[in-house]
N, C-alpha and C. Protein backbone atom coordinates (compact mmCIF):
# COMPACT_ATOMS: atom_id res chain seq x y z
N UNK A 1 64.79 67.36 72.02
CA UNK A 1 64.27 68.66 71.67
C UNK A 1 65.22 69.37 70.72
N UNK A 2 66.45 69.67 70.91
CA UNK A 2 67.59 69.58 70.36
C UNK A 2 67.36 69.55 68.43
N UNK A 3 66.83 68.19 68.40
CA UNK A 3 66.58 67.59 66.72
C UNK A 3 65.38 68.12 66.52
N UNK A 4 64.61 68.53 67.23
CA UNK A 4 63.03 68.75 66.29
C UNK A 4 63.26 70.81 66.49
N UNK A 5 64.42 71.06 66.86
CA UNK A 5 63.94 72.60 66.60
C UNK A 5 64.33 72.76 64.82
N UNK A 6 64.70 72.49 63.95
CA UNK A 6 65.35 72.60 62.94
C UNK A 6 63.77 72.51 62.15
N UNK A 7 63.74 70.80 62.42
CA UNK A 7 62.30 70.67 61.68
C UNK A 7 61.07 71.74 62.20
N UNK A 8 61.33 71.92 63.25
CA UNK A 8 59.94 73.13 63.91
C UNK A 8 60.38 74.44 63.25
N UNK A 9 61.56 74.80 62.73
CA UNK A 9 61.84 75.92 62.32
C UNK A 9 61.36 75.68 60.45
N UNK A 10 61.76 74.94 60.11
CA UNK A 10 61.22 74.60 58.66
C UNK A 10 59.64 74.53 58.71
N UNK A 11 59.03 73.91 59.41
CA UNK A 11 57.54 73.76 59.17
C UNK A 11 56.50 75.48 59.62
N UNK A 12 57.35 76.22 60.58
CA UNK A 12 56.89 77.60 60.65
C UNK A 12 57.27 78.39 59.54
N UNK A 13 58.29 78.20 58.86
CA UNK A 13 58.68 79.06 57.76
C UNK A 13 57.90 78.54 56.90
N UNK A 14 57.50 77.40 56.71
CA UNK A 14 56.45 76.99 55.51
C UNK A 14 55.55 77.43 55.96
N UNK A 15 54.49 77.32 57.10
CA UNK A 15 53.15 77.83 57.00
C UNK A 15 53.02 79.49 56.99
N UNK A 16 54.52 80.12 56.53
CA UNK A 16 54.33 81.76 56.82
C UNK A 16 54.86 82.05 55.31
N UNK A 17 54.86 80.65 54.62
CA UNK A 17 55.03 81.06 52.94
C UNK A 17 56.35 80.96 52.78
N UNK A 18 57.45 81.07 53.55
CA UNK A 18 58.77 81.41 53.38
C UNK A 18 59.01 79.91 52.17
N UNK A 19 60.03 79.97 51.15
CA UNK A 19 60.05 78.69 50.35
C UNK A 19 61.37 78.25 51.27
N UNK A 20 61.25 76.81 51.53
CA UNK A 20 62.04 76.32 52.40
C UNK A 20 62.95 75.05 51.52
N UNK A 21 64.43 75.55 51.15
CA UNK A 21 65.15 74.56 49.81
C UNK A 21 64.56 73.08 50.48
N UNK A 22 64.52 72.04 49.34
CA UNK A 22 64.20 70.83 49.78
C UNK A 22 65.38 70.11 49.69
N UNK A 23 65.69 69.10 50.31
CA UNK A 23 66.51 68.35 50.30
C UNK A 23 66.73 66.90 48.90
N UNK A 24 67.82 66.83 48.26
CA UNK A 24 67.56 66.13 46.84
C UNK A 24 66.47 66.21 46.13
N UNK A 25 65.88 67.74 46.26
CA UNK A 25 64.79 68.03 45.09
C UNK A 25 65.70 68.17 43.74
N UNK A 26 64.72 67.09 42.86
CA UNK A 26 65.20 66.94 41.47
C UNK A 26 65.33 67.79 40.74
N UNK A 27 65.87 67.90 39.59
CA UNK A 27 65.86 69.29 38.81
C UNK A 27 64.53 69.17 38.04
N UNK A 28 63.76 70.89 37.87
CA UNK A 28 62.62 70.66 37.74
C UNK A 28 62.14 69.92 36.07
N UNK A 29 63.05 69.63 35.23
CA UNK A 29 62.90 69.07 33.87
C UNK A 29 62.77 67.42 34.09
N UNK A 30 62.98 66.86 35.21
CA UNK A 30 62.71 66.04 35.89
C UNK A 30 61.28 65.73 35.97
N UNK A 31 60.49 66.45 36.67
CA UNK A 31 59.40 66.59 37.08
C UNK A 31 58.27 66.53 36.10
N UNK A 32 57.90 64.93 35.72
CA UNK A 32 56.86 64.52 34.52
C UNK A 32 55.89 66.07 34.49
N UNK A 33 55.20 66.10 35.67
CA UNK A 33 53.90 66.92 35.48
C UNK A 33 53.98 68.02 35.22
N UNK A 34 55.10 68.64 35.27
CA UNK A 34 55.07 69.72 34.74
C UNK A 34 55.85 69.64 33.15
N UNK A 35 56.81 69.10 33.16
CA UNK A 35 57.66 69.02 31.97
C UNK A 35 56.79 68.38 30.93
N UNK A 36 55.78 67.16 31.13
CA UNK A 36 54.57 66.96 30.21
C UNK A 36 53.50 68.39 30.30
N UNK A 37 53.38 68.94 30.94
CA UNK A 37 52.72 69.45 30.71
C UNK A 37 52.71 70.69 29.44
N UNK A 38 54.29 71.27 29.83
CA UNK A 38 54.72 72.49 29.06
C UNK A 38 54.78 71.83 27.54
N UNK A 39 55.37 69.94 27.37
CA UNK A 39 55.19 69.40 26.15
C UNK A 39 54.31 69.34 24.80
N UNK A 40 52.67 69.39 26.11
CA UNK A 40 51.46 69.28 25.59
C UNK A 40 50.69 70.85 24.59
N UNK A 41 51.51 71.35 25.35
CA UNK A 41 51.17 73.14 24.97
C UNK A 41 51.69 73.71 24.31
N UNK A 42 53.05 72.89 23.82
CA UNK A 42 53.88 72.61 22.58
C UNK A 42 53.66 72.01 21.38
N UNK A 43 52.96 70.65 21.88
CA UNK A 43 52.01 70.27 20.89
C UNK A 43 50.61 70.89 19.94
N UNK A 44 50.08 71.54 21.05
CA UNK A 44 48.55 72.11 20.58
C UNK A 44 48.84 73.43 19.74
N UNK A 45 50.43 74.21 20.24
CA UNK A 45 51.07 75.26 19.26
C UNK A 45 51.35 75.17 18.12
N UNK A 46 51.64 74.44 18.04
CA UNK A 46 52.38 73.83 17.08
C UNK A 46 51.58 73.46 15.95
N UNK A 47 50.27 72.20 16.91
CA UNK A 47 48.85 72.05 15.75
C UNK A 47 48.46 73.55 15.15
N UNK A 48 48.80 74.21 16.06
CA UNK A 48 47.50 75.63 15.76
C UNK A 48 48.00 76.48 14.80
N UNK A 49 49.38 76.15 14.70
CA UNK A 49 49.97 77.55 13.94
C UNK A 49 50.35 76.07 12.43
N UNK A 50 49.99 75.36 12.21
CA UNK A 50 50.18 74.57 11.20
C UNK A 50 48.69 74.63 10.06
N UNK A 51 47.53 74.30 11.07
CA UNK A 51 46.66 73.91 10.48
C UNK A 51 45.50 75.34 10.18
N UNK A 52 45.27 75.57 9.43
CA UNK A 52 44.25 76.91 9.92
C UNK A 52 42.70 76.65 10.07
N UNK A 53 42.41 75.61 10.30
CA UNK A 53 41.08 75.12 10.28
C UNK A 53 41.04 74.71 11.73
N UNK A 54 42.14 74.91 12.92
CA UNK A 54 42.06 74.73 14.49
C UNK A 54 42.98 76.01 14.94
N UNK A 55 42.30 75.97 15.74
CA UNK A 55 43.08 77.47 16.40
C UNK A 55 43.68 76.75 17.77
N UNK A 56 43.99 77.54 18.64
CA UNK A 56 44.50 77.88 20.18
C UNK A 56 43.97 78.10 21.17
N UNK A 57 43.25 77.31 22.36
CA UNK A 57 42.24 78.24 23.18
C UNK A 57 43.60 78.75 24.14
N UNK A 58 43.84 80.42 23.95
CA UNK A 58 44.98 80.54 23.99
C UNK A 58 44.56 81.16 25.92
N UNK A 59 43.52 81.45 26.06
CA UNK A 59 43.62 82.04 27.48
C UNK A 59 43.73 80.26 28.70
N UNK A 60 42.86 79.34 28.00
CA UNK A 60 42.92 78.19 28.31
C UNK A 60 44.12 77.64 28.66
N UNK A 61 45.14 77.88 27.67
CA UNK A 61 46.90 77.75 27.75
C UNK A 61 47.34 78.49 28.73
N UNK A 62 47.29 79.48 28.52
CA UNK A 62 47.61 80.53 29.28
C UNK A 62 47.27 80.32 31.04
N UNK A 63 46.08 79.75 31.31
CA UNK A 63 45.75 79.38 32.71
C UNK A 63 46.08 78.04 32.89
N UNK A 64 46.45 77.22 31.97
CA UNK A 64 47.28 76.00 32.19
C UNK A 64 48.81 76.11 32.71
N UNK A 65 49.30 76.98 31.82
CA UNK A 65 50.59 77.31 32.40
C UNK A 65 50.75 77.56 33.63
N UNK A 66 49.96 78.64 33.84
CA UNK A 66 50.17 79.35 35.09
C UNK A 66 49.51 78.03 36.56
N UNK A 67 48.84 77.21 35.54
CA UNK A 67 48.80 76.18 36.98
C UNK A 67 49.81 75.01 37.32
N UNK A 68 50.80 75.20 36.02
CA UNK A 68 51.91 74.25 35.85
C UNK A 68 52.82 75.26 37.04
N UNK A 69 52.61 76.37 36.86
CA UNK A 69 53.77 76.85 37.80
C UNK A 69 53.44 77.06 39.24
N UNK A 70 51.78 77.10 39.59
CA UNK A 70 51.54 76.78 40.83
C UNK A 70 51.84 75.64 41.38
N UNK A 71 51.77 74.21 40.50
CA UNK A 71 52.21 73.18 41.08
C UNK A 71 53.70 72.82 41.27
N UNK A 72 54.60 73.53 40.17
CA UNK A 72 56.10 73.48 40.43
C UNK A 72 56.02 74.46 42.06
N UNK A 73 55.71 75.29 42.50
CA UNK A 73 55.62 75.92 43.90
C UNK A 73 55.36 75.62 44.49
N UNK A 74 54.15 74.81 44.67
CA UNK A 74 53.80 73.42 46.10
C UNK A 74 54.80 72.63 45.87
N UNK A 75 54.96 71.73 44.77
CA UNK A 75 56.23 70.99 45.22
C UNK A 75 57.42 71.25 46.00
N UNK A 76 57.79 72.87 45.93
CA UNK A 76 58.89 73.59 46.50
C UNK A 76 59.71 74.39 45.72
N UNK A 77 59.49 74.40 44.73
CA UNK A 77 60.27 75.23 43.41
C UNK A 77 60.26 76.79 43.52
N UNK A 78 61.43 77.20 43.43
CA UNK A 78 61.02 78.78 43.72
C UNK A 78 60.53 79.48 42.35
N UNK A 79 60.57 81.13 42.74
CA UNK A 79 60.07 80.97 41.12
C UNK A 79 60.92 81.54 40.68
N UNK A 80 62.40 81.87 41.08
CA UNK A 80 63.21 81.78 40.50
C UNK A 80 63.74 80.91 39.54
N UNK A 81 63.64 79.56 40.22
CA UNK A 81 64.01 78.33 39.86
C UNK A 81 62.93 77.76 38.26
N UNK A 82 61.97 78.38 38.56
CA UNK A 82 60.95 78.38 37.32
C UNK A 82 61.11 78.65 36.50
N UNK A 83 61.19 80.75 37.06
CA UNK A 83 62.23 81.45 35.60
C UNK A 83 63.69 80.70 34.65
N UNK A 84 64.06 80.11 35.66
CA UNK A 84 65.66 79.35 34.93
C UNK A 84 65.03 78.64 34.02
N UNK A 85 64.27 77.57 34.26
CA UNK A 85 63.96 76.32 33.88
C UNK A 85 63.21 76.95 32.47
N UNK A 86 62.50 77.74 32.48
CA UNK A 86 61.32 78.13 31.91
C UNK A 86 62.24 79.06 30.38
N UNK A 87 63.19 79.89 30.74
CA UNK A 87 64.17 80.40 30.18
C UNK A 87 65.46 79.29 29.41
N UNK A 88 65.57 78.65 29.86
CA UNK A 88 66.87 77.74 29.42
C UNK A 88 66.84 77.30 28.23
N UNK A 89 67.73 77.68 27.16
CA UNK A 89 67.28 77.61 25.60
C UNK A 89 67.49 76.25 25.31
N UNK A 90 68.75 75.57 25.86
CA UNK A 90 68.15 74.56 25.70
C UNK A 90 67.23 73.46 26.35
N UNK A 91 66.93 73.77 27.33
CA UNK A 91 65.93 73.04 27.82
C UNK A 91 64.56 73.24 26.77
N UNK A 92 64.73 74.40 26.75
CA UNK A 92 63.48 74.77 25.64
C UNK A 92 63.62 74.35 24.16
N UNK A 93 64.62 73.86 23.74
CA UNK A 93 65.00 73.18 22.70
C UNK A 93 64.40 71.37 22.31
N UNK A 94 65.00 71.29 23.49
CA UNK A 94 65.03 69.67 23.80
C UNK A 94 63.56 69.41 24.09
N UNK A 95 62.56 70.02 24.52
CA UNK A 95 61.19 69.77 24.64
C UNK A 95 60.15 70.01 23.57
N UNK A 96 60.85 71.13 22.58
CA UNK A 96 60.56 71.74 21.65
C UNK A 96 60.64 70.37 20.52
N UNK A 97 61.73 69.54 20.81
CA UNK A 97 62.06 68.15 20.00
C UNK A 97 61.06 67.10 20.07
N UNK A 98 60.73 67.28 21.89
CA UNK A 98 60.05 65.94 22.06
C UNK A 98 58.56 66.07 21.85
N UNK A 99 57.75 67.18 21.64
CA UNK A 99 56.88 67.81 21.29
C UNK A 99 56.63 67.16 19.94
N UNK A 100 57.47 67.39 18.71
CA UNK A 100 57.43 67.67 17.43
C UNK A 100 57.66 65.65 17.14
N UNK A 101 58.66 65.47 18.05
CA UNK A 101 58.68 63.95 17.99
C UNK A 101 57.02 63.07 18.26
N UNK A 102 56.84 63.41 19.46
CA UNK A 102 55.28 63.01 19.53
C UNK A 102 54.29 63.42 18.87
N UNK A 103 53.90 64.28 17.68
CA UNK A 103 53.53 64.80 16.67
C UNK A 103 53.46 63.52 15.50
N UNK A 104 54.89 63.29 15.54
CA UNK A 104 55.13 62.98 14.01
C UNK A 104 54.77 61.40 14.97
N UNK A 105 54.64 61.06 16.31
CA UNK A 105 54.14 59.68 16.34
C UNK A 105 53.06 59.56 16.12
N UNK A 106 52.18 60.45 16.39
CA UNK A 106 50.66 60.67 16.33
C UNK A 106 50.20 61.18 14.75
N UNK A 107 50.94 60.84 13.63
CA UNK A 107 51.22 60.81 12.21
C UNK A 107 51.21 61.98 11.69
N UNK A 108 51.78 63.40 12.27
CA UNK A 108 52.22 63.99 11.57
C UNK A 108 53.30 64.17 10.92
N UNK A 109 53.43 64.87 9.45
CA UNK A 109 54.19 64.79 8.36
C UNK A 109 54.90 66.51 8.60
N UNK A 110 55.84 66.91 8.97
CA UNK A 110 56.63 68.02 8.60
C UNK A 110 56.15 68.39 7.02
N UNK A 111 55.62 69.53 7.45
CA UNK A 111 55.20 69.67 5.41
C UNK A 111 53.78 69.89 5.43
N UNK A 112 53.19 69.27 5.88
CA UNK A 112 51.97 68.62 5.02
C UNK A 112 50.73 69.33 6.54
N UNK A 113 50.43 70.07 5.81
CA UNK A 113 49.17 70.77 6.96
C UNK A 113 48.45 69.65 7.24
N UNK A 114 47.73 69.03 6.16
CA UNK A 114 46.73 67.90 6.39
C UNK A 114 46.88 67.31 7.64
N UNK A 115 48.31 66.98 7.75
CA UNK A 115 48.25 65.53 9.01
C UNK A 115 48.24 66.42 10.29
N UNK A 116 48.76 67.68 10.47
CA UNK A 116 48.61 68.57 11.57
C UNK A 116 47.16 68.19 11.82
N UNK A 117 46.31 68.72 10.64
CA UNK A 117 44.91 69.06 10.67
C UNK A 117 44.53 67.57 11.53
N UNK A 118 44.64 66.88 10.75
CA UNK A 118 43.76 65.19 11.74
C UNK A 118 44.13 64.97 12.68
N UNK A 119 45.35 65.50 13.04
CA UNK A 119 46.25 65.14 14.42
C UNK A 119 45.08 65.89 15.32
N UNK A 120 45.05 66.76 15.32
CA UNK A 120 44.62 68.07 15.80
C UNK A 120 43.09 67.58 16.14
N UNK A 121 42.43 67.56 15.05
CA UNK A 121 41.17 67.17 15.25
C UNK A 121 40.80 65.53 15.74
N UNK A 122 41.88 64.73 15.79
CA UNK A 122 41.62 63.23 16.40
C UNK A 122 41.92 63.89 18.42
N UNK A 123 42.88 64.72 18.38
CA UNK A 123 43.30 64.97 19.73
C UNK A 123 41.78 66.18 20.58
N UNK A 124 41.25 66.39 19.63
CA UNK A 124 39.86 67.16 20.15
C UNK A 124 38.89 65.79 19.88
N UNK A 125 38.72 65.27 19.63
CA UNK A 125 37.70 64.38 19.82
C UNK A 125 37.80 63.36 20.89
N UNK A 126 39.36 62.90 20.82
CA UNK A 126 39.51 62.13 21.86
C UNK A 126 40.04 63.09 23.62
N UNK A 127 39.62 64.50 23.60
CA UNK A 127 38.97 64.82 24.76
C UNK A 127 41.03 64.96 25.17
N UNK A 128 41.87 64.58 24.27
CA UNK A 128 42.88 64.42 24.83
C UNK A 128 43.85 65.90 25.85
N UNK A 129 44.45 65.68 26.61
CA UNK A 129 44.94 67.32 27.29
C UNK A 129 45.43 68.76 25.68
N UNK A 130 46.47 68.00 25.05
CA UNK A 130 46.20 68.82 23.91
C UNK A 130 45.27 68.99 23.33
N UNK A 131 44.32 68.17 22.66
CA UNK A 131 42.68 68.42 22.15
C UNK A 131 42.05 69.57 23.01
N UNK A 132 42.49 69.57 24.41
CA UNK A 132 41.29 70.39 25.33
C UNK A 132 42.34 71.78 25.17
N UNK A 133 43.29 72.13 24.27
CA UNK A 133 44.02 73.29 24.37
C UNK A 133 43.35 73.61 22.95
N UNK A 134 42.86 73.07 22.49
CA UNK A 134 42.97 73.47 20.82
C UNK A 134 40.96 73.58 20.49
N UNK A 135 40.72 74.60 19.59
CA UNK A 135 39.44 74.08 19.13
C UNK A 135 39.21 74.54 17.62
């Protein structure tokens, strides 16, 4: 009885909302689903403010995000821990890279609106998560 009051005390503080630290929870830049996610919304920005023939479905983004950060919170993330992550210049740098890197794999040209433009419009046709941010 002894060993399960600890865990009985963690599992009441979870069902009363309390955020309960996890044990070797990764750092959240770690965490594909969200860290792809914030990537993707980097990408479709990026199309949108390049090409002027695709815009932003910007409330669409906007409720994407905010479900990127509901799921960093079920996992256990506070939202402190969000704000850091979410704030960190360079974290926001370095994604800001891999964004622009996967761009230029998907053949865009720095420069050249055009290839934004096809990028943009191949990623709306193919239904892709950025395509479904952009129209």
């Amino acid at each position: 009885m002894k060993n399960t009051l600890p865990l009985l005390a963690a599992i009441i503080l979870a069902a009363a909302g309390v955020a309960v630290p996890a044990s070797a929870q990764p750092p959240l830049k770690d965490v594909a689903e969200v860290r792809d996610g914030i990537i993707y919304v980097g990408m479709a920005y990026e199309i949108s403010r390049k090409c002027d023939e695709i815009g932003a479905r910007t409330w669409r983004g906007i409720n994407y995000l905010q479900s990127l950060k509901r799921r960093a919170n079920e996992l256990g993330y506070s939202d402190a821990q969000i704000d850091a992550y979410v704030d960190d210049r360079a974290e926001k740098n370095r994604l800001e890279g891999i964004a622009r890197q996967q761009l230029a794999h998907l053949g865009v040209v720095d420069g050249d609106p055009t290839t934004y433009c096809a990028v943009g419009h191949a990623q709306i046709a193919a239904n892709t998560r950025v395509g479904w941010l952009l129209r």
